[in-house]
C-alpha atoms as a PDB file:
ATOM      1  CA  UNK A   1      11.891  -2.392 -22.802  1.00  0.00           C
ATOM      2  CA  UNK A   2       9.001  -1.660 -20.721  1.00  0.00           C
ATOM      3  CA  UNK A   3       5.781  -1.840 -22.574  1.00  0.00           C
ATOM      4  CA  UNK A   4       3.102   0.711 -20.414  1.00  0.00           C
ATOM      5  CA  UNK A   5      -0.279  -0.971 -19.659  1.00  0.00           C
ATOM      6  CA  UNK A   6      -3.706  -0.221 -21.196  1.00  0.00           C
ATOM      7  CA  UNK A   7      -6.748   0.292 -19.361  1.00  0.00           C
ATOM      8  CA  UNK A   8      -9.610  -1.199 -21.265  1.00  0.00           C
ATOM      9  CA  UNK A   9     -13.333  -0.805 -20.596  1.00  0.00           C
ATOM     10  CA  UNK A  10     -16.542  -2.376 -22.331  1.00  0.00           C
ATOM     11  CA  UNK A  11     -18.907   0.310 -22.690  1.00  0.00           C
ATOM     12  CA  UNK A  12     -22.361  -0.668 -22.996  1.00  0.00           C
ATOM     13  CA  UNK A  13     -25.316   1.603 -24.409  1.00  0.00           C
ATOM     14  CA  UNK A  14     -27.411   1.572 -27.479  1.00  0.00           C
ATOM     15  CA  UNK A  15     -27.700   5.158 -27.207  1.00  0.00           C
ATOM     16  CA  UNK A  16     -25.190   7.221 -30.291  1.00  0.00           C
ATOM     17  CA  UNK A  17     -25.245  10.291 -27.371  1.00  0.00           C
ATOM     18  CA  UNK A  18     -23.761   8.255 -24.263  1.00  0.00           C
ATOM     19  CA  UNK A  19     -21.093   6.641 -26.492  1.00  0.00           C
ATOM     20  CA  UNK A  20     -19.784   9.486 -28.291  1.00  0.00           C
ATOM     21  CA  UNK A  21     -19.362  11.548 -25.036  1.00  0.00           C
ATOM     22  CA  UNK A  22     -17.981   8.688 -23.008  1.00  0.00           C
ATOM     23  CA  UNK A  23     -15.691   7.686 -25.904  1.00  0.00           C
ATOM     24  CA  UNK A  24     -14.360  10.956 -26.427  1.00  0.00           C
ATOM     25  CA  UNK A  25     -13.296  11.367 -22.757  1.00  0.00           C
ATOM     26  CA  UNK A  26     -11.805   7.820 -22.607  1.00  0.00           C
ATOM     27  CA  UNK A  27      -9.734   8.687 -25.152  1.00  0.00           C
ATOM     28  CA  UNK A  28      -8.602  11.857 -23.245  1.00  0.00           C
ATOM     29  CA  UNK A  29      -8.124   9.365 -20.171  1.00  0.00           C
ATOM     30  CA  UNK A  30      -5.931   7.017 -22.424  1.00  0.00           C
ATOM     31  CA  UNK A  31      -7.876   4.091 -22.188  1.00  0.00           C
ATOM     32  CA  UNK A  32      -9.190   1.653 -24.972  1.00  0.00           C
ATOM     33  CA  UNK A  33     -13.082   1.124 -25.197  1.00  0.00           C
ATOM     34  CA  UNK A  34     -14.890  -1.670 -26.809  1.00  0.00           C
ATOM     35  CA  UNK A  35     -19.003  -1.102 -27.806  1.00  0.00           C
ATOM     36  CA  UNK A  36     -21.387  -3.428 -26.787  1.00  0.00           C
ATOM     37  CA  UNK A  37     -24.855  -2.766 -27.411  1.00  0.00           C
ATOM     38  CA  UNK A  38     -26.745  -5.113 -25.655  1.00  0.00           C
ATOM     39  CA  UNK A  39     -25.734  -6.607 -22.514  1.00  0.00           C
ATOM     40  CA  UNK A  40     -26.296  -9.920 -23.347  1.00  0.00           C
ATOM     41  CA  UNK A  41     -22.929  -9.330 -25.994  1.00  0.00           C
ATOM     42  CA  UNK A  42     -21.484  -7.639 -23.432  1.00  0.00           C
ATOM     43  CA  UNK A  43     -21.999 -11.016 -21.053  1.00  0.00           C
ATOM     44  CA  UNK A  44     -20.031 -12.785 -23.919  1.00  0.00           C
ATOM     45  CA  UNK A  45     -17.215 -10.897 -23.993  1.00  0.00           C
ATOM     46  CA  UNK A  46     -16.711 -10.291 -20.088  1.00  0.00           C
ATOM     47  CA  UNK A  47     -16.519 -14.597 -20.334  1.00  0.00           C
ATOM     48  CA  UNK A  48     -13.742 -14.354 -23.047  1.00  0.00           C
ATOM     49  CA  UNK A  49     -11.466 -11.935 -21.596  1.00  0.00           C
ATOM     50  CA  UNK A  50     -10.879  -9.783 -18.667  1.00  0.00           C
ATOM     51  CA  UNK A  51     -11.128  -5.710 -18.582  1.00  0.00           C
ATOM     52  CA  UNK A  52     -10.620  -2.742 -16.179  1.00  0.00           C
ATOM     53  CA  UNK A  53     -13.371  -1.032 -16.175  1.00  0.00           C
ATOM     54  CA  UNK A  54     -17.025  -1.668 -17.426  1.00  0.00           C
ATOM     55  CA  UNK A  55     -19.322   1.272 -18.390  1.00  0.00           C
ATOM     56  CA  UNK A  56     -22.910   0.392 -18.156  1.00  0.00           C
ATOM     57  CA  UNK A  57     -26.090   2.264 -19.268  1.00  0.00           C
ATOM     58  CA  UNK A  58     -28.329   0.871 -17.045  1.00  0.00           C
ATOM     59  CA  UNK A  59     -31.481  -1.022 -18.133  1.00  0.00           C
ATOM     60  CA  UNK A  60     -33.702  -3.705 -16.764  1.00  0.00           C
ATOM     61  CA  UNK A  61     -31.538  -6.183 -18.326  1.00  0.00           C
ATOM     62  CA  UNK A  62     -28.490  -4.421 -16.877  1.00  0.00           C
ATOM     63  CA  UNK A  63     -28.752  -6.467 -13.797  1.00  0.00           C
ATOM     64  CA  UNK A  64     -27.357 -10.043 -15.304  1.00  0.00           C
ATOM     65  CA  UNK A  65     -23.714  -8.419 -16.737  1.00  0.00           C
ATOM     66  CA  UNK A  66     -23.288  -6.929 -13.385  1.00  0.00           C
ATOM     67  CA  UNK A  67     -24.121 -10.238 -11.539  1.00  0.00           C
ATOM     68  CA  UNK A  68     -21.813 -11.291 -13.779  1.00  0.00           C
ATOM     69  CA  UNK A  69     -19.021  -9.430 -12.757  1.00  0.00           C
ATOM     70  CA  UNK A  70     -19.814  -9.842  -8.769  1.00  0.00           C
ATOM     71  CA  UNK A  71     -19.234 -13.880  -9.301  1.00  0.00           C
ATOM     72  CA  UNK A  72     -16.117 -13.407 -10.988  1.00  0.00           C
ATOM     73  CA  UNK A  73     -13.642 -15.051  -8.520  1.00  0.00           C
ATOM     74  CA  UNK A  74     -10.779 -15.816 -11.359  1.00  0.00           C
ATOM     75  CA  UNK A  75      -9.369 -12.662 -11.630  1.00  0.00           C
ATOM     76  CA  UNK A  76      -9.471  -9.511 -10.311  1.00  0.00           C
ATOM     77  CA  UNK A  77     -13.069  -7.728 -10.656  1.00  0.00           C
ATOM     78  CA  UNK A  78     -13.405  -4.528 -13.045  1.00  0.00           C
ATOM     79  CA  UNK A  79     -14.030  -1.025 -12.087  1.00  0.00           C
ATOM     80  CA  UNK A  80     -17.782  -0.462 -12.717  1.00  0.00           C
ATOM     81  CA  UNK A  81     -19.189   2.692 -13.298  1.00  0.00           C
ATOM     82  CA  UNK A  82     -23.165   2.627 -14.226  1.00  0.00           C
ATOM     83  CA  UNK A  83     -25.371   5.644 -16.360  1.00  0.00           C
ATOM     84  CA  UNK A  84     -28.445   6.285 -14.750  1.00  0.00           C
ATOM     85  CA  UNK A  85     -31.463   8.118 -14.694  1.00  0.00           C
ATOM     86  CA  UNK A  86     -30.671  11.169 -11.997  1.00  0.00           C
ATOM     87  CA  UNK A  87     -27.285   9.750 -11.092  1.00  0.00           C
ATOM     88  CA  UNK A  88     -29.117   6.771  -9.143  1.00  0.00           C
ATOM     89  CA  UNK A  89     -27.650   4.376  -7.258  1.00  0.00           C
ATOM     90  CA  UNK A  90     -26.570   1.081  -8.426  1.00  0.00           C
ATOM     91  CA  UNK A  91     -25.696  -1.392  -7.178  1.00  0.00           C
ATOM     92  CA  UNK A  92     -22.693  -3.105  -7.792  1.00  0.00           C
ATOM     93  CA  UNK A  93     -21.394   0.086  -9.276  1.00  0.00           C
ATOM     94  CA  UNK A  94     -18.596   1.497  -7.968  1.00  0.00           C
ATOM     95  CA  UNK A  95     -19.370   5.097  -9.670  1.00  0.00           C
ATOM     96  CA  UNK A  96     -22.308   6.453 -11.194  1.00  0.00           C
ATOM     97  CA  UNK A  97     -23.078   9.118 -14.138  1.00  0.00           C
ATOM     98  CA  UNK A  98     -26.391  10.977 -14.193  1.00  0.00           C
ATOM     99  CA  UNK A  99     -28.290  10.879 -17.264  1.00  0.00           C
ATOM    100  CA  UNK A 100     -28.675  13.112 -19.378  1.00  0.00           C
ATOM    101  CA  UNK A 101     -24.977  12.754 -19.918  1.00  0.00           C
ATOM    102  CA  UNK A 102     -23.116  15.671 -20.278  1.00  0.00           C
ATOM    103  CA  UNK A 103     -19.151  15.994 -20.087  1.00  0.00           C
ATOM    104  CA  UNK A 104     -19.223  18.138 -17.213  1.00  0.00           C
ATOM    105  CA  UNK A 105     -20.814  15.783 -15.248  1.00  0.00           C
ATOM    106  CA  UNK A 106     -18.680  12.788 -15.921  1.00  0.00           C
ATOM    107  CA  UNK A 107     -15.082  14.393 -14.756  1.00  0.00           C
ATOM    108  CA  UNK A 108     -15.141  13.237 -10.916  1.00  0.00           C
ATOM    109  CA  UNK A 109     -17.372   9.489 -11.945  1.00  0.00           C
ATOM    110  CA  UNK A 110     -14.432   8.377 -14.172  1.00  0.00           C
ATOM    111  CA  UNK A 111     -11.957  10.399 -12.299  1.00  0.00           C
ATOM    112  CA  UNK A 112     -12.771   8.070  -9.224  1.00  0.00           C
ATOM    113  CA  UNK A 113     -12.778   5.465 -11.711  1.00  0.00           C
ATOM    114  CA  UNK A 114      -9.151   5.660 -12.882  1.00  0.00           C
ATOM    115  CA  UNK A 115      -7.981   5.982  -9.410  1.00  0.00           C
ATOM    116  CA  UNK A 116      -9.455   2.666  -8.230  1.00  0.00           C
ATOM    117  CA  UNK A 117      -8.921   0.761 -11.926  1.00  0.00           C
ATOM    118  CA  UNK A 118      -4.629   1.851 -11.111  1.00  0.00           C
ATOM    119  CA  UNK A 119      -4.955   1.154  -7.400  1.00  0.00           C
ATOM    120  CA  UNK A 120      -6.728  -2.216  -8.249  1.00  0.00           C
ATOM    121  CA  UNK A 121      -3.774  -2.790 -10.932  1.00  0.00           C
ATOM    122  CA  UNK A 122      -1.466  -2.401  -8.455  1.00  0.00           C
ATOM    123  CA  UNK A 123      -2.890  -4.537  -6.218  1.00  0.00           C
ATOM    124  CA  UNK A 124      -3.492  -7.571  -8.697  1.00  0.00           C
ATOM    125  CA  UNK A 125      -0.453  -7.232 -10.999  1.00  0.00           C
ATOM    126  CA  UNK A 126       2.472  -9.874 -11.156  1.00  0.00           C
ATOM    127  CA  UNK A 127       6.234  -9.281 -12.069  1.00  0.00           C
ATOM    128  CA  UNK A 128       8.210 -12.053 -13.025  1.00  0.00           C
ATOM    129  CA  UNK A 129      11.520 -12.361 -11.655  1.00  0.00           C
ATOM    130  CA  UNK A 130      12.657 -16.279 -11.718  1.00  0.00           C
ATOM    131  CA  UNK A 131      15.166 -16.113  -8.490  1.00  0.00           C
ATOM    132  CA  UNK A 132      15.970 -19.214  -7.302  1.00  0.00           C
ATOM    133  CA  UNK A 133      16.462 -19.350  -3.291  1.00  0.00           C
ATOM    134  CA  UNK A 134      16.363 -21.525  -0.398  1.00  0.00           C
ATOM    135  CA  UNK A 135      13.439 -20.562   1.977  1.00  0.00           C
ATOM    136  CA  UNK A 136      12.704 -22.207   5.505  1.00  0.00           C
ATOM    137  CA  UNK A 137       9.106 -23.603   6.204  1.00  0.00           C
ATOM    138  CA  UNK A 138       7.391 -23.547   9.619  1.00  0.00           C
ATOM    139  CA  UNK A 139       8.698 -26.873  10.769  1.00  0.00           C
ATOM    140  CA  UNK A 140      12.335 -25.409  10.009  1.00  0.00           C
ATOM    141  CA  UNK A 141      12.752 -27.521   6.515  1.00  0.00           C
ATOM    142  CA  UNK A 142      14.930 -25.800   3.844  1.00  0.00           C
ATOM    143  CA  UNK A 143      12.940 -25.991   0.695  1.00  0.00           C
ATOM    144  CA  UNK A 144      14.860 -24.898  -2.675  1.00  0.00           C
ATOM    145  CA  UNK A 145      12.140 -22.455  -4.550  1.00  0.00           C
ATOM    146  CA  UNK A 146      12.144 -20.051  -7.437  1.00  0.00           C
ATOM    147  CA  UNK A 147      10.404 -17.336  -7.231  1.00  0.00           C
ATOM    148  CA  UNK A 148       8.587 -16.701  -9.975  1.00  0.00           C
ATOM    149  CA  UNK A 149       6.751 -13.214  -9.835  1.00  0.00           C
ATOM    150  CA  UNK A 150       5.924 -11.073  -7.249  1.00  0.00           C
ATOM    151  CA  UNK A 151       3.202  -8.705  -6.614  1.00  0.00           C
ATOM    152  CA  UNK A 152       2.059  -6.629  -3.764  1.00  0.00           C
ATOM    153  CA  UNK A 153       0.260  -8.988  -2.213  1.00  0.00           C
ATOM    154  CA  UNK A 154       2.508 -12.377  -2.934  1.00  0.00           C
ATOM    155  CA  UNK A 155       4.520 -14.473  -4.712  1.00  0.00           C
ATOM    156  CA  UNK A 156       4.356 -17.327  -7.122  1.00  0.00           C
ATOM    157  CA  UNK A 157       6.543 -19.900  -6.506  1.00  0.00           C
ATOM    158  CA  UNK A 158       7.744 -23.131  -8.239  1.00  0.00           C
ATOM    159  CA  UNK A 159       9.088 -26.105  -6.114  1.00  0.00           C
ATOM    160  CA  UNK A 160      10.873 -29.214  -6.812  1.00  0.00           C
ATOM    161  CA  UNK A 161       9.896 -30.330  -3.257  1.00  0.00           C
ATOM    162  CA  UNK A 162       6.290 -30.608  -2.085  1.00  0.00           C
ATOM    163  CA  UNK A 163       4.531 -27.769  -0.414  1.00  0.00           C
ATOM    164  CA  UNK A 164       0.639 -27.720   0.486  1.00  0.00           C
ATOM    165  CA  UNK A 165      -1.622 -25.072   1.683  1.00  0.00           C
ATOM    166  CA  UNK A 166      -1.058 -23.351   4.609  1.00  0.00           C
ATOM    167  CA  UNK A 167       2.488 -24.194   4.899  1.00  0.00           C
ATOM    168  CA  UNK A 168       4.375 -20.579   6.190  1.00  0.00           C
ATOM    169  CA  UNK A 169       7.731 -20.035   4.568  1.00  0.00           C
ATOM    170  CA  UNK A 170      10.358 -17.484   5.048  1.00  0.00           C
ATOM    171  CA  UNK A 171      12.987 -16.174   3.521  1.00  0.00           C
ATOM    172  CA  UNK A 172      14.976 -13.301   2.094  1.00  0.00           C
ATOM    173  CA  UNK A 173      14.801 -12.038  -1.384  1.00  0.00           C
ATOM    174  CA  UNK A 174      16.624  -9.924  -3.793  1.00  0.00           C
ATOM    175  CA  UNK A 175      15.068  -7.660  -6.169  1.00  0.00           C
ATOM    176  CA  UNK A 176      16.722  -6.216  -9.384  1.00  0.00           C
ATOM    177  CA  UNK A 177      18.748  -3.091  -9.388  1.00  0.00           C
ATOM    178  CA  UNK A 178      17.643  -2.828  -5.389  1.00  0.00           C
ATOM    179  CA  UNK A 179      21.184  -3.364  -3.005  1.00  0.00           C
ATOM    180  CA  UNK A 180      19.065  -4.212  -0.262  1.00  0.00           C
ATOM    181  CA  UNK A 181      17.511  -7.566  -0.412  1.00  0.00           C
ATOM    182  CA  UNK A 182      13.923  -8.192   1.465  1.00  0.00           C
ATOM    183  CA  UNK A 183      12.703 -10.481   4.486  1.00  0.00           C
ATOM    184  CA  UNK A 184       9.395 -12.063   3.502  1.00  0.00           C
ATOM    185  CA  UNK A 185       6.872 -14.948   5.419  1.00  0.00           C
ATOM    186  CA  UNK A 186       4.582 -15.823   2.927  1.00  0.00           C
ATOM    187  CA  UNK A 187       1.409 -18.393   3.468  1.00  0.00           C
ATOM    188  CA  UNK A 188       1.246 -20.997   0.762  1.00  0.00           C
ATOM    189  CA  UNK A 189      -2.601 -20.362  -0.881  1.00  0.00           C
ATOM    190  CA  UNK A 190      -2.674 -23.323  -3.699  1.00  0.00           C
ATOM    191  CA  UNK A 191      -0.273 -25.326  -5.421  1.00  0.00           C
ATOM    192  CA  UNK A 192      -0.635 -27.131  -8.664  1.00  0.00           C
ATOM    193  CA  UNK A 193       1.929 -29.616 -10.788  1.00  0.00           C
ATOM    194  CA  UNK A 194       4.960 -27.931  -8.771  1.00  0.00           C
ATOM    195  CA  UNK A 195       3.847 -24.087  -8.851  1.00  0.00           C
ATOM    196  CA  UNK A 196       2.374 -22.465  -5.686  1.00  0.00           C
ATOM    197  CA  UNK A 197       0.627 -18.925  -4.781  1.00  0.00           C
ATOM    198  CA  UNK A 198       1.340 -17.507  -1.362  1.00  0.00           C
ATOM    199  CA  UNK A 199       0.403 -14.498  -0.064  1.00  0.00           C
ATOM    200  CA  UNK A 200       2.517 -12.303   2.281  1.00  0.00           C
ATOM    201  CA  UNK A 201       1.547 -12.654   5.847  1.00  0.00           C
ATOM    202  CA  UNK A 202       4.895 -10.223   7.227  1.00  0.00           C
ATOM    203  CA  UNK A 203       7.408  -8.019   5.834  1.00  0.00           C
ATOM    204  CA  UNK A 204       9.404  -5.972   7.988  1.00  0.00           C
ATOM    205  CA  UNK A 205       7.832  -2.292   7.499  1.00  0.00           C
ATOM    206  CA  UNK A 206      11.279  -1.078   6.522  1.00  0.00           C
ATOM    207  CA  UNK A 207      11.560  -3.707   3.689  1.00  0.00           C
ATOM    208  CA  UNK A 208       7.675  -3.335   2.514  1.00  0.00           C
ATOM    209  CA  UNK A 209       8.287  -0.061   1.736  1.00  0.00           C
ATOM    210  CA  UNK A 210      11.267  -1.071  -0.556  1.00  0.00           C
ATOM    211  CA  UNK A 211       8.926  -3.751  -1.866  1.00  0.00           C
ATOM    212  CA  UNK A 212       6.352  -0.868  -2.897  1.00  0.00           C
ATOM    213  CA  UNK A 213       8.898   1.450  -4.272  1.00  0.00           C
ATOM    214  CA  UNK A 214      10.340  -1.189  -6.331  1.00  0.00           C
ATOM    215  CA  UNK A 215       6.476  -2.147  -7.565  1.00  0.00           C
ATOM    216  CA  UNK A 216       5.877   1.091  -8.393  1.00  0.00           C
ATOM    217  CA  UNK A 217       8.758   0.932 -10.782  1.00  0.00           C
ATOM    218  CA  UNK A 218       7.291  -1.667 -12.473  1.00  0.00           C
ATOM    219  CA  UNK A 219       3.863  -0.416 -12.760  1.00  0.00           C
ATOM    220  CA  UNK A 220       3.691   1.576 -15.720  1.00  0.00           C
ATOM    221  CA  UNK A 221       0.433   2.769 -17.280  1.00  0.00           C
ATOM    222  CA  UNK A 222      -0.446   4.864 -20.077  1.00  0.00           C
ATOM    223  CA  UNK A 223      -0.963   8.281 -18.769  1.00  0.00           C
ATOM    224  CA  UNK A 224      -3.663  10.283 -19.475  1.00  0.00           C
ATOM    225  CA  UNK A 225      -3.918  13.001 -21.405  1.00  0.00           C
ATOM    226  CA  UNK A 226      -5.363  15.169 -19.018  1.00  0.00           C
ATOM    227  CA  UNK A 227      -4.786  16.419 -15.828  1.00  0.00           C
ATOM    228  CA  UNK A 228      -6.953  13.919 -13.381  1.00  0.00           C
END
């Protein structure tokens, strides 16, 4: 059984106003919030684990958790959405709330929000599939792979044989409970102890839009509980 993802945000304030409004409508947006009321606890926790979106009350010590969050090359970067005096800009924030903070104001902020934290889901997310097939390299070597999990921008593969960086492979691929199998050249990005990540470099347009449908199948979120 498919088990529907949960967005979760750190929300960072010291103020009791900010985080009861905010918490009440990320509850209405379905997504779990965690506290922090300093940002140097919040820097702590962004180095433990990864979240979706980061809400920030912006102070002068603001500016380290969201140079934080710009380094982060590991994983895929949260949604940030900063609180600020006037609706300022910030930057590094992808969406900003004007202070004072009223629910009215906040709709289209975390609406925008939302829409980039499930587009950047999307984007990021891995399905495993472990398919074992036989895919031809750029110097017309068959190479025995499984593919491991797929994504919309690649595939992880494991190899008995030896592959290194920049080698091109091709090959055709069958996804579950899809008749029509897909045609895929993928550029190998890293390999490590028999595992490689490529990324796809063509896809017939036909077949890509197979690939997305099938993602989207895949992709399942909480819903909100409102109407975005």
């Amino acid at each position: 059984m498919t088990v529907d993802k949960t967005f979760e945000c750190l929300l960072i304030s010291r103020d009791p106003g900010v985080l009861c409004i905010l918490n009440e409508l990320l509850e209405k947006l379905s997504v779990s919030s965690e506290v922090c009321f300093s940002s140097s606890k919040a820097a702590d926790r962004l180095s433990e684990r990864a979240v979706d979106l980061v809400i920030i009350d912006y102070e002068d010590d603001s500016r380290e958790v969201l140079r934080q969050i710009e380094e982060t090359v590991d994983r895929g970067k949260p949604t940030v959405v900063a609180v600020s005096e006037a609706g300022e800009p910030i930057a590094g924030a992808h969406a900003v709330i004007a202070k004072p903070v009223k629910s009215e104001s906040c709709a289209e902020p975390l609406r925008l929000a939302y829409v980039r934290m499930l587009r950047e889901h999307r984007r990021h997310a891995r399905y495993p599939l472990m398919s074992p097939l036989t895919a031809t390299d750029q110097n017309s070597r068959l190479i025995p792979v499984t593919v491991a999990n797929i994504g919309d921008g690649g595939v992880g593969l494991i190899a008995e044989d030896s592959l290194e960086a920049g080698d091109v492979l091709s090959f055709r691929l069958a996804l579950p409970e899809i008749q029509q199998s897909i045609h895929a050249e993928a550029r190998v990005q890293w390999t490590r102890n028999g595992a490689a990540g490529c990324e796809f470099v063509r896809i017939p347009p036909v077949e890509l839009v197979i690939l997305h449908d099938w993602l989207k199948t895949q992709c399942r979120v909480k819903p909100p509980a409102v109407e975005l």
